[in-house]
Protein backbone atom coordinates (compact mmCIF):
# COMPACT_ATOMS: atom_id res chain seq x y z
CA UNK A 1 98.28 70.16 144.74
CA UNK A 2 100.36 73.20 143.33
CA UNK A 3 103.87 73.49 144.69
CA UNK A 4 102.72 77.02 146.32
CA UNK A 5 100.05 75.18 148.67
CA UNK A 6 102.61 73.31 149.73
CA UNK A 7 105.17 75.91 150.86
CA UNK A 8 102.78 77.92 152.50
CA UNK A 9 101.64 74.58 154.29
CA UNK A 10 104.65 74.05 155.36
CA UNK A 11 105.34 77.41 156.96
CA UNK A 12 102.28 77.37 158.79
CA UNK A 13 102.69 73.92 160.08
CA UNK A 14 106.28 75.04 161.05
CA UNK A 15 104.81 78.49 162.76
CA UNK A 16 102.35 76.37 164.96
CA UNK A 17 105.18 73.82 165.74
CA UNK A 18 107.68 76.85 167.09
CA UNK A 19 104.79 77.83 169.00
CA UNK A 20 104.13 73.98 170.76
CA UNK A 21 108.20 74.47 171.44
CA UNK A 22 107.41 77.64 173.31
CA UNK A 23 104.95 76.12 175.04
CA UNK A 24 106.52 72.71 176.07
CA UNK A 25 110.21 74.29 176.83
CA UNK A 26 109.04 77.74 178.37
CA UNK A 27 111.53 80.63 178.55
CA UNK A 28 111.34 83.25 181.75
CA UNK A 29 109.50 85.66 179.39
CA UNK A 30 107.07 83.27 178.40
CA UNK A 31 104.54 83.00 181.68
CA UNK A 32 101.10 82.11 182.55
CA UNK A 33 99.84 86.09 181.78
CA UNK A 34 101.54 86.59 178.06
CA UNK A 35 100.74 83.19 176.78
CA UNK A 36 97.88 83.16 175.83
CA UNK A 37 98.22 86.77 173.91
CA UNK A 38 101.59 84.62 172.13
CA UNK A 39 99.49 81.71 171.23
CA UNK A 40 96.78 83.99 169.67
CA UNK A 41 99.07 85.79 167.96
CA UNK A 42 100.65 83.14 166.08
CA UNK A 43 97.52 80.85 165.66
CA UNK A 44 96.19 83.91 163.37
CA UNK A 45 99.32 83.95 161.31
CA UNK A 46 99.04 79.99 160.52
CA UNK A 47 95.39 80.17 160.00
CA UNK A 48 96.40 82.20 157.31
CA UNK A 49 98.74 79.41 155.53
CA UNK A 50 96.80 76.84 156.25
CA UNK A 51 93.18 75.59 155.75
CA UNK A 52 90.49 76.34 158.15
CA UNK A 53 89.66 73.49 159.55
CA UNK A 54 93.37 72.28 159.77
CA UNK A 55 93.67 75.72 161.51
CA UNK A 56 90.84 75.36 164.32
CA UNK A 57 92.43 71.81 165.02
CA UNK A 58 95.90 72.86 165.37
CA UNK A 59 94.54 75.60 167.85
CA UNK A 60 92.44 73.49 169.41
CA UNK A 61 95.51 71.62 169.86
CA UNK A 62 97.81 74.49 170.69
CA UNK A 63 95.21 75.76 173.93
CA UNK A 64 95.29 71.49 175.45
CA UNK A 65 99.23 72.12 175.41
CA UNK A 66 99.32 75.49 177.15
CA UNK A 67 96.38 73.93 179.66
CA UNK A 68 98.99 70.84 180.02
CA UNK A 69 101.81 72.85 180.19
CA UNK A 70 101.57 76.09 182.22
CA UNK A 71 97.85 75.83 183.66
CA UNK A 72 98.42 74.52 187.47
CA UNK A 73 98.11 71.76 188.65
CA UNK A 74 100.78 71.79 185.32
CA UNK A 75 101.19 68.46 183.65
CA UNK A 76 97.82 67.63 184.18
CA UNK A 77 94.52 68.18 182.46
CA UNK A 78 92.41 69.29 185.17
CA UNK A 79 91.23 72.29 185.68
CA UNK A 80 89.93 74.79 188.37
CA UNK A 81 86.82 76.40 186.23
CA UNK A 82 86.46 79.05 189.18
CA UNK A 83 90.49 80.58 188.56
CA UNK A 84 91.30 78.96 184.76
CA UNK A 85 88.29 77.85 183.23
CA UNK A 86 87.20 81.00 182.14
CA UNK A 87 90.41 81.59 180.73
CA UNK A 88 90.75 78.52 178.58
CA UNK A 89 87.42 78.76 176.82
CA UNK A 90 88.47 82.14 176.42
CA UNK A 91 91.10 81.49 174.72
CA UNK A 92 90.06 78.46 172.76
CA UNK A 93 87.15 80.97 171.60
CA UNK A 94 88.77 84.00 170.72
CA UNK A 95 91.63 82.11 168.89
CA UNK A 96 88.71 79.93 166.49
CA UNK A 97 87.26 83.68 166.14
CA UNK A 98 90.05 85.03 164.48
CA UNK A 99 90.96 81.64 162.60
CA UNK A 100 87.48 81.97 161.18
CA UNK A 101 87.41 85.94 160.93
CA UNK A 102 91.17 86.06 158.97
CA UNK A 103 90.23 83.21 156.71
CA UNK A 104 86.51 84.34 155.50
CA UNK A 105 88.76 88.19 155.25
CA UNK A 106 91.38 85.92 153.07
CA UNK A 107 88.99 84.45 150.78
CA UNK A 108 86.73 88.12 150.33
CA UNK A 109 90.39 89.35 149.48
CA UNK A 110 91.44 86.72 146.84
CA UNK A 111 87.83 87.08 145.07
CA UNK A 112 88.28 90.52 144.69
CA UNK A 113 91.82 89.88 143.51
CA UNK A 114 90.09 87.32 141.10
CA UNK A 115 87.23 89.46 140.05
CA UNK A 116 89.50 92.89 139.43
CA UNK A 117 91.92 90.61 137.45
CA UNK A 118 88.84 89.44 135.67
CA UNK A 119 87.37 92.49 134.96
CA UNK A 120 90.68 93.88 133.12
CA UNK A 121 90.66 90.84 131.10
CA UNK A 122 87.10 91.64 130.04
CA UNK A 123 88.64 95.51 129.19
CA UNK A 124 91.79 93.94 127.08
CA UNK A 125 89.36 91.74 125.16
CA UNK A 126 87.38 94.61 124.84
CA UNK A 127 89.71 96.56 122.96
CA UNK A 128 90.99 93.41 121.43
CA UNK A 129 87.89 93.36 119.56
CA UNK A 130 87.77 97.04 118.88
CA UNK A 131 91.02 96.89 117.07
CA UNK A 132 90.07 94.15 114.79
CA UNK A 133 88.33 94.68 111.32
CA UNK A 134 86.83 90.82 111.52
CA UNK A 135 86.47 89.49 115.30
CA UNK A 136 86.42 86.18 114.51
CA UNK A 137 89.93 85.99 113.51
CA UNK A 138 89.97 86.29 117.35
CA UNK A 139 88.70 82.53 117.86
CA UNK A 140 91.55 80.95 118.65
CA UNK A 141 92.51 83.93 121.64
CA UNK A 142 88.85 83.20 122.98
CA UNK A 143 89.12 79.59 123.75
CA UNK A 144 92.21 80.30 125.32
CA UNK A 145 90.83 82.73 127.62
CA UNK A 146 87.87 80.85 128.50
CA UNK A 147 89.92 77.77 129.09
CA UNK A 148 92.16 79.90 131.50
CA UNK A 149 88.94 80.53 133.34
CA UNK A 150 88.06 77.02 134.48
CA UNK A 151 91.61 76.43 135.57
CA UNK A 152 91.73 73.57 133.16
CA UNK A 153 89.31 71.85 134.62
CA UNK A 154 86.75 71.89 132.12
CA UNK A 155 87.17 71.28 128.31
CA UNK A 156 86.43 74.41 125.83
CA UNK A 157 85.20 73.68 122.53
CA UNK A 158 84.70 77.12 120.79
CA UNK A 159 82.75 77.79 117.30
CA UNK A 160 80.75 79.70 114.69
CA UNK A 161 78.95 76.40 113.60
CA UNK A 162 78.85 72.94 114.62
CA UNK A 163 80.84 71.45 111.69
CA UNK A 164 83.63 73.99 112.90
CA UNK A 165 84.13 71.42 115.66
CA UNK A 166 84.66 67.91 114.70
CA UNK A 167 84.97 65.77 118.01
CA UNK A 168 81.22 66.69 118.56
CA UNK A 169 78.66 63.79 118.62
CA UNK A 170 75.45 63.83 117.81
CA UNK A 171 73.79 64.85 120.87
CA UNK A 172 76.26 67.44 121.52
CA UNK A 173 75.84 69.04 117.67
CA UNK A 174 71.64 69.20 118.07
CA UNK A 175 72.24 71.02 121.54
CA UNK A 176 75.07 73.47 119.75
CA UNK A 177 72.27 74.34 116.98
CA UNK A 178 68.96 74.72 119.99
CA UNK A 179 71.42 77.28 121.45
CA UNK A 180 72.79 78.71 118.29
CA UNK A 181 69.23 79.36 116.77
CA UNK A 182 67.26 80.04 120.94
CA UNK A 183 70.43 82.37 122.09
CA UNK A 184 70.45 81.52 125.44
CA UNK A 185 72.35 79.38 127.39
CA UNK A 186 71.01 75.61 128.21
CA UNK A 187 72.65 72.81 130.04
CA UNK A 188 73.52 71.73 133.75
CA UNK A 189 72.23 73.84 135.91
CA UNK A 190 71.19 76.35 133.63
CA UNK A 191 66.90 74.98 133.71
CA UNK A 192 66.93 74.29 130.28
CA UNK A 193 67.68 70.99 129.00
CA UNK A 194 68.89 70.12 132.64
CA UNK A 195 69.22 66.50 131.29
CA UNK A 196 72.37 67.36 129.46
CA UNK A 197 75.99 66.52 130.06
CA UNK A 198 77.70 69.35 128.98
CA UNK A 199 76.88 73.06 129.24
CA UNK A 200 76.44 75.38 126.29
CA UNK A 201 76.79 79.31 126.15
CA UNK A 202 76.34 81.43 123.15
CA UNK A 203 77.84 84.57 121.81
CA UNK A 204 75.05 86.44 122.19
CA UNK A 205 74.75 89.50 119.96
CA UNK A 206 71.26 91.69 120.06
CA UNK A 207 69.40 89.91 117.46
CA UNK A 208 70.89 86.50 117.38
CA UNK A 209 73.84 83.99 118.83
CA UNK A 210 76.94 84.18 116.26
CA UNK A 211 78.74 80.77 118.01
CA UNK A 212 78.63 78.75 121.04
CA UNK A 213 81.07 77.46 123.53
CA UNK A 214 80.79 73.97 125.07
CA UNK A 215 82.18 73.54 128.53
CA UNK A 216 82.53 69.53 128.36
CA UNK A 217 83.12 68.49 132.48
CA UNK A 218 82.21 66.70 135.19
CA UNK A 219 81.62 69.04 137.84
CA UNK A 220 79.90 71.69 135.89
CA UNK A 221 77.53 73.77 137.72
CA UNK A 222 76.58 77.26 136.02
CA UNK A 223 74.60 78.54 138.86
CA UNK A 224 77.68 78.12 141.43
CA UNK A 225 80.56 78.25 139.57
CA UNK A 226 81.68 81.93 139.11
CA UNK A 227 84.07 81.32 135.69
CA UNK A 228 80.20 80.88 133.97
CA UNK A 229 79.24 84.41 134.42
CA UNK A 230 82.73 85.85 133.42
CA UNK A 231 83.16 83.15 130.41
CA UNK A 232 79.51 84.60 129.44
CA UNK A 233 80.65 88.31 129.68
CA UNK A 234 83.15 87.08 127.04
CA UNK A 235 81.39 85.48 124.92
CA UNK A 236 78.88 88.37 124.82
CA UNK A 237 81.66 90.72 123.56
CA UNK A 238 82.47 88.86 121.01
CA UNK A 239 78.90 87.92 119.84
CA UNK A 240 78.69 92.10 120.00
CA UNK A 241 81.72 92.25 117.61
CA UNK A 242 80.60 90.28 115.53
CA UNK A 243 77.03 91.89 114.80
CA UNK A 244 78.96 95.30 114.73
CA UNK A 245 80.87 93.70 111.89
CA UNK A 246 77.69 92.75 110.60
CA UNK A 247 75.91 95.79 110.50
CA UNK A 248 78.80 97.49 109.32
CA UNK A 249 79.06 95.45 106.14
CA UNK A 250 75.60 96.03 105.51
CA UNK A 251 75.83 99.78 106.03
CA UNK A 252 78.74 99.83 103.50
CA UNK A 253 76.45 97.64 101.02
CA UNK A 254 73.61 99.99 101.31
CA UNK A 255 76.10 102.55 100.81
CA UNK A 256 77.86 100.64 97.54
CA UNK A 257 74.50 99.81 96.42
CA UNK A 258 73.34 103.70 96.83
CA UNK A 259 75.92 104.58 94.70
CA UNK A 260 75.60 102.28 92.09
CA UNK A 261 72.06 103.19 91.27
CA UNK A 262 73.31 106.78 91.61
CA UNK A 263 75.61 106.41 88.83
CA UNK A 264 73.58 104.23 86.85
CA UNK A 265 70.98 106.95 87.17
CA UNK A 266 73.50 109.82 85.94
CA UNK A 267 75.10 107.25 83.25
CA UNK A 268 71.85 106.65 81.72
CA UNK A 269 71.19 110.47 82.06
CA UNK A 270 74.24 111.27 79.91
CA UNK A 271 73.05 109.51 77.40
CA UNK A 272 69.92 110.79 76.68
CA UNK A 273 71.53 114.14 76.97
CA UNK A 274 74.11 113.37 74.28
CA UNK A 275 72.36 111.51 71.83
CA UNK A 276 68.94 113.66 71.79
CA UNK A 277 70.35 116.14 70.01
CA UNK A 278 71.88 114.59 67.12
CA UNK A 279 68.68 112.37 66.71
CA UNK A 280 66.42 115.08 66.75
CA UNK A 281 68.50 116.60 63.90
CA UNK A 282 68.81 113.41 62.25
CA UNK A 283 64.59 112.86 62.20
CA UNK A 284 64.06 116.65 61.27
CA UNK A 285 66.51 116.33 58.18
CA UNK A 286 65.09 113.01 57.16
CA UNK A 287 61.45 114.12 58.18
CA UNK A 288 62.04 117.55 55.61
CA UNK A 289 63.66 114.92 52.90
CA UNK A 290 60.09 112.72 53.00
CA UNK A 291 57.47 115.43 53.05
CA UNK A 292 59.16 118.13 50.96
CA UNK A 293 60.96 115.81 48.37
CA UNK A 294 59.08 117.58 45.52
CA UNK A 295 59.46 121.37 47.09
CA UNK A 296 63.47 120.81 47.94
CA UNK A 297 66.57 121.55 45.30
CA UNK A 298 68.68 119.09 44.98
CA UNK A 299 71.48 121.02 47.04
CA UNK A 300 68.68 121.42 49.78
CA UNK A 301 68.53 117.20 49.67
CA UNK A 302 72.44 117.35 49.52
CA UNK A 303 72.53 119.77 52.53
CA UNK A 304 69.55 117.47 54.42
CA UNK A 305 71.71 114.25 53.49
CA UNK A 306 75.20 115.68 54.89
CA UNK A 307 73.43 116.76 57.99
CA UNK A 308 72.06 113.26 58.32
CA UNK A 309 75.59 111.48 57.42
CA UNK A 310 77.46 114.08 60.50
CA UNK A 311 75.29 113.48 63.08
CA UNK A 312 74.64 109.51 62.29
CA UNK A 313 78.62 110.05 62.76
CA UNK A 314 77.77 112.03 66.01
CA UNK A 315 75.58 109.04 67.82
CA UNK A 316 78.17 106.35 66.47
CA UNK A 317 80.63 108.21 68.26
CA UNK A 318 78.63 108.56 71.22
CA UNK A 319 77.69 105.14 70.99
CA UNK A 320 81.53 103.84 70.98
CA UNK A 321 81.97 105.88 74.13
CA UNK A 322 79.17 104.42 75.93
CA UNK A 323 80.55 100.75 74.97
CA UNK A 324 84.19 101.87 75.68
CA UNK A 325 82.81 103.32 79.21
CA UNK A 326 80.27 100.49 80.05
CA UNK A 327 83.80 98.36 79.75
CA UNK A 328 85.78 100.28 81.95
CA UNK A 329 82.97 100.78 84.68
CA UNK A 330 83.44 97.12 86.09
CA UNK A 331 85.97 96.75 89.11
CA UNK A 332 89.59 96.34 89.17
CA UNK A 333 89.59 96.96 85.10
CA UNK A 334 92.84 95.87 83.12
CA UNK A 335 93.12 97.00 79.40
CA UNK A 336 96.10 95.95 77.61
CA UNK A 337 98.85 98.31 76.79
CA UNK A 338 101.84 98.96 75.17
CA UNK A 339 104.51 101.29 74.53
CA UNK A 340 103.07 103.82 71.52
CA UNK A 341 104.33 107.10 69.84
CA UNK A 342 102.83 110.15 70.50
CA UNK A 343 102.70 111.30 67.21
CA UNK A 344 101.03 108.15 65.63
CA UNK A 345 98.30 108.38 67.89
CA UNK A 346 97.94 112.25 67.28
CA UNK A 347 98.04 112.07 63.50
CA UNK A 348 95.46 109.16 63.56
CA UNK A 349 92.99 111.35 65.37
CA UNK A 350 93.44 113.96 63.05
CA UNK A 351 93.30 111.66 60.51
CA UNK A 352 89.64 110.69 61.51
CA UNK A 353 88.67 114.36 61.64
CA UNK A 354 89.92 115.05 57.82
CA UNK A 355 87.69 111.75 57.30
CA UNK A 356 84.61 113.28 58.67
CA UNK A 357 85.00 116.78 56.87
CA UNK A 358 85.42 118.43 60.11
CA UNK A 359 85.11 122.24 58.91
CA UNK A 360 87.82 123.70 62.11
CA UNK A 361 90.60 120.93 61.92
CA UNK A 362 92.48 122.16 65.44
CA UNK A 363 96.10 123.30 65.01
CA UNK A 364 98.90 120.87 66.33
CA UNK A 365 102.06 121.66 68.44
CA UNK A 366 103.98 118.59 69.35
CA UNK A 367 106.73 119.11 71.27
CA UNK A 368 110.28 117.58 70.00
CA UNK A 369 111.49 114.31 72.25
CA UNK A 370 108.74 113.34 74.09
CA UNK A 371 109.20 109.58 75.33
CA UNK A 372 107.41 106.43 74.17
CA UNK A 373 104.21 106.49 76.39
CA UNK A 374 102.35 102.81 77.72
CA UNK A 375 98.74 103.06 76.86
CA UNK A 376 96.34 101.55 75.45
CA UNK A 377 96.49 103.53 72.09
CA UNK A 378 92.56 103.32 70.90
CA UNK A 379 91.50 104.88 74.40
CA UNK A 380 93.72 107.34 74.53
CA UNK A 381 92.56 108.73 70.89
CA UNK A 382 89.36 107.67 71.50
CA UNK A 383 89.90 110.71 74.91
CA UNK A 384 91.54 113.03 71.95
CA UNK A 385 88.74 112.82 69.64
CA UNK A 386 86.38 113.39 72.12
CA UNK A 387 88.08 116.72 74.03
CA UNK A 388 88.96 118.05 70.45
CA UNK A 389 85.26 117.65 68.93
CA UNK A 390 83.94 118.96 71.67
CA UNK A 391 86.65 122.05 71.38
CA UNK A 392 85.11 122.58 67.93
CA UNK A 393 81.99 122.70 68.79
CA UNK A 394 82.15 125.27 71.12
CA UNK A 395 84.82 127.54 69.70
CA UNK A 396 82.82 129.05 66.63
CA UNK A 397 85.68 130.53 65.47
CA UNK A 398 87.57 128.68 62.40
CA UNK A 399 91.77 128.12 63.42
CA UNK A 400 90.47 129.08 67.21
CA UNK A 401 91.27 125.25 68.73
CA UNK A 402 94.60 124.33 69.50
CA UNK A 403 96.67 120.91 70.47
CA UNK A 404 99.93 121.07 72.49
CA UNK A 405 101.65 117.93 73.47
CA UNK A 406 104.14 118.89 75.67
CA UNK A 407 106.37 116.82 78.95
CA UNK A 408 106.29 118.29 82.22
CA UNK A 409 106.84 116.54 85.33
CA UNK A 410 107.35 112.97 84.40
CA UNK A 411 104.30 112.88 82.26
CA UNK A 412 102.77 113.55 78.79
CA UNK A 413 100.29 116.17 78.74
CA UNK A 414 97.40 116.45 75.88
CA UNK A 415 96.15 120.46 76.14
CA UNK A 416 93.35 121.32 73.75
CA UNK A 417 91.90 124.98 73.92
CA UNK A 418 89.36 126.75 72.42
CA UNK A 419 88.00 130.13 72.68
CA UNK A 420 84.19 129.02 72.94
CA UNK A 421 81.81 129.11 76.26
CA UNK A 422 84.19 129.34 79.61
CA UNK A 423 83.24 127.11 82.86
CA UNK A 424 82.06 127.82 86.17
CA UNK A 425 84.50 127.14 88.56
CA UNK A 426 83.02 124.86 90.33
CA UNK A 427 82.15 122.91 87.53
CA UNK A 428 85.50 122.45 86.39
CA UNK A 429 86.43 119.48 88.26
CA UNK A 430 83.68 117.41 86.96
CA UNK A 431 82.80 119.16 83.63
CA UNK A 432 80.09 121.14 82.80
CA UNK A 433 77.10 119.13 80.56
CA UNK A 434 76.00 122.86 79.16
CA UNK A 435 79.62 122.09 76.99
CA UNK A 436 78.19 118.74 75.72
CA UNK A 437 80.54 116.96 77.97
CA UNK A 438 78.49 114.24 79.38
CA UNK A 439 79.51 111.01 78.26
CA UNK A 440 82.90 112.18 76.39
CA UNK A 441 83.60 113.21 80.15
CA UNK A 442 82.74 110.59 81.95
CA UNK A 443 85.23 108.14 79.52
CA UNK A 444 88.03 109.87 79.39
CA UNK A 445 87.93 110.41 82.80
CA UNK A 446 87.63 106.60 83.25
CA UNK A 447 90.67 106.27 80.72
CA UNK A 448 92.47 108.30 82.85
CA UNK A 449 91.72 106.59 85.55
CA UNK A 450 93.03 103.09 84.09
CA UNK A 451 96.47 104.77 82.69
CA UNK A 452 97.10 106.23 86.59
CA UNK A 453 96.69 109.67 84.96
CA UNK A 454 94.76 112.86 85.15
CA UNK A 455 92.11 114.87 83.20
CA UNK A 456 91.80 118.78 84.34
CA UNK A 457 89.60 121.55 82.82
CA UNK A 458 89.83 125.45 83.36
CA UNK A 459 89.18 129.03 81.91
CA UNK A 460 90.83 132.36 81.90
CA UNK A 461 90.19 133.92 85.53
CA UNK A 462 90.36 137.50 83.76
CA UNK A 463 87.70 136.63 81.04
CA UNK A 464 85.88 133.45 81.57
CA UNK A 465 86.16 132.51 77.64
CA UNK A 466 87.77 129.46 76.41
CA UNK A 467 88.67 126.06 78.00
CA UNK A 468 92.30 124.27 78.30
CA UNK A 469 91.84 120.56 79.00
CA UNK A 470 94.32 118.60 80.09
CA UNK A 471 95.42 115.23 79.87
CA UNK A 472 98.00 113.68 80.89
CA UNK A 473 99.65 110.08 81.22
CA UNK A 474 102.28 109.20 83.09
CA UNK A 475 105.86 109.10 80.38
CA UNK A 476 107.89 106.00 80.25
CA UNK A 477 111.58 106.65 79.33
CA UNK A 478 112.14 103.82 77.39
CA UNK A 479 113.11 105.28 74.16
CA UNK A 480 112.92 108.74 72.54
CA UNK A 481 111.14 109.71 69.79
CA UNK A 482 112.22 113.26 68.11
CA UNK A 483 109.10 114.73 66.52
């Protein structure tokens, strides 16, 4: 018995006892006419402390000692049922009343006490679960709730599967999985698989259960005990979670999926636009070389062959950057790096240009102390060579392109410009494949995605002729290098 029951016992044993005091030692205000009002009075303030039936008896007990007491002939039981009869039952009557009436009003009270304090729980797990990316990191919270609801008088095993909980036999595990797989509740009481010991509820979500909780007692009964239906309620908001999480993860999935295939679709797109060109030139030339062999000079086979040689160089280019970009597509991408000089990497790249017999070599402005930068020095040419050929392609005028490599800001910035085709404004954040850009683009933006930099395109507001792209990589300070 909790140490409350027996304090408020006490006190109403000790009110009833005051009030056989009053009645066996009567005081000059205490008379046969306010008695009984007294005795009512305090019987309904002990029936309030005490049980009922421990009430009715006491006032059962309480009326005999005011009959005894103050009824005449006092000191006897007997009585006149003409003068006090009436007055007695009365009494005894109207004082059970109230007993009965103030207890049944004490128990509606606490209920509702119970139930409101309930009901907020149910609201606080609510948004328990609301603020949790995966509910079921929540387990541990739920069985302690739903053990708080039996008082600790039943035993709450809580879980996602039946391995999750051990001390499960084998009767107990087969009726875990009939109520995982059936979602519904089955045990005492419940009129499924009455035969059972133990009661099961799931977590019922919409579609399916997500876990099950196993109320392990002696005195279960789910159809009278109240804690079922609010344990349930529980349960339910959790199984709720947990297919929100569900359908969630899907969505985003879908979504991930979606966008794969997307850029698969755009990838794959980019490359037929890049390489159709230079192939078609390449089968023309060696088409004209086959059929014609007899009509051509041999600086018309010359001119055939060195078309043939630049744009055989054209698809091995392209081909590199599809490789180099099919490696840097995967997730969470590390390429190794390492502090390099500026100028190397800019005098190899125009190193490979002189190689190829580029016609419109661009014209170089490095600027003097620029910092040791950590790259990955192929990629980062690999992004020169591809923003500078293009350049030359679409300038048409010889001396017209242009390389500055300048520091501003904390980083290293790469401008090449030309004075070819502008771009449409709103294609200048992701390039503009009338330019050839396509899957040059697409890899050096990639590259500057690994090296935490940046790649920006734009054109003269005034005219609209020429491109300045930019890229840039963040500087590291390590050492100085004059150029």
């Amino acid at each position: 018995m909790k140490p409350t029951t027996l304090l408020t016992g006490a006190l109403g044993f000790a009110l009833w006892a005051v009030l056989m005091l009053l009645l066996v030692y009567p005081h000059e205000w205490i008379t046969l006419a306010n008695a009984p009002v007294v005795l009512i009075l305090v019987s309904s303030i002990y029936s309030l402390l005490l049980p009922l039936a421990f009430s009715l008896a006491l006032s059962a007990l309480a009326v005999l000692m005011f009959n005894y007491q103050m009824v005449p002939p006092v000191h006897t039981f007997h009585v006149d049922l003409h003068e006090h009869g009436i007055l007695l039952i009365t009494m005894m009557g109207v004082s059970w009343l109230v007993t009965y009436l103030l207890r049944q009003q004490k128990q509606i009270a606490a209920l509702e006490r119970q139930q409101a304090q309930r009901t907020l729980q149910l609201m606080q797990w609510s948004e328990k679960l609301r603020e949790v990316d995966n509910p079921q990191q929540l387990l541990s919270d739920l069985q302690q709730l739903l053990f708080g609801l039996t008082g600790g008088s039943v035993k709450v095993l809580v879980g996602f599967t039946a391995i999750e909980l051990e001390s499960l036999n084998a009767t107990q595990t087969k009726a875990f999985d009939a109520c995982l797989q059936e979602n519904k509740a089955l045990g005492k009481s419940t009129g499924r698989y009455d035969n059972l010991e133990d009661l099961y509820l799931p977590m019922r979500g919409k579609s399916k259960a997500y876990g099950v909780c196993v109320c392990v007692g002696d005195d279960l009964d789910s159809s009278e005990t109240l804690w079922v239906r609010d344990a349930q309620a529980l349960l339910d908001q959790m199984g709720l979670a947990c297919e929100r999480r569900d359908n969630l993860l899907r969505a985003q999935s879908a979504r991930e999926s979606a966008q794969t295939q997307q850029t698969r679709s755009l990838f794959l797109t980019s490359i037929a636009h890049d390489q159709r060109t230079p192939l078609a030139s390449i089968m023309t030339s060696a088409s004209a070389i086959l059929e014609q062999t007899d009509r051509l000079s041999h600086d018309e086979i010359r001119h055939y062959a060195e078309l043939i040689q630049e744009e055989t160089q054209q698809v091995a280019r392209l081909t590199d950057n599809t490789l180099t970009l099919a490696r840097l597509s995967g997730e969470k991408v590390k390429v190794p790096m390492q502090l390099e000089s500026v100028e190397d990497m800019v005098a190899a790249v125009l190193q490979r240009l002189r190689k190829r017999k580029t016609l419109y070599i661009p014209t170089v402005k490095v600027a003097a102390g620029l910092p040791l930068v950590n790259c990955n020095m192929v990629l980062v040419e690999q992004v020169l060579d591809n923003l500078i050929d293009n350049a030359i392609k679409h300038s048409g005028v010889p001396g017209s392109v242009e390389l500055k490599v300048l520091q501003q800001q904390g980083e290293v910035v790469f401008q090449v410009t030309d004075s070819g085709q502008g771009m449409q404004s709103q294609l200048k954040s992701k390039g503009d494949e009338s330019r050839g850009l396509g899957i040059g683009l697409q890899l050096c933006k990639a590259v500057a995605q690994v090296h935490s930099g940046r790649l920006e395109f734009s054109s003269a507001a005034s005219s609209g002729i020429g491109v300045l792209a930019t890229f840039a990589l963040p500087s590291t300070i390590a050492q100085e290098h004059g150029a």
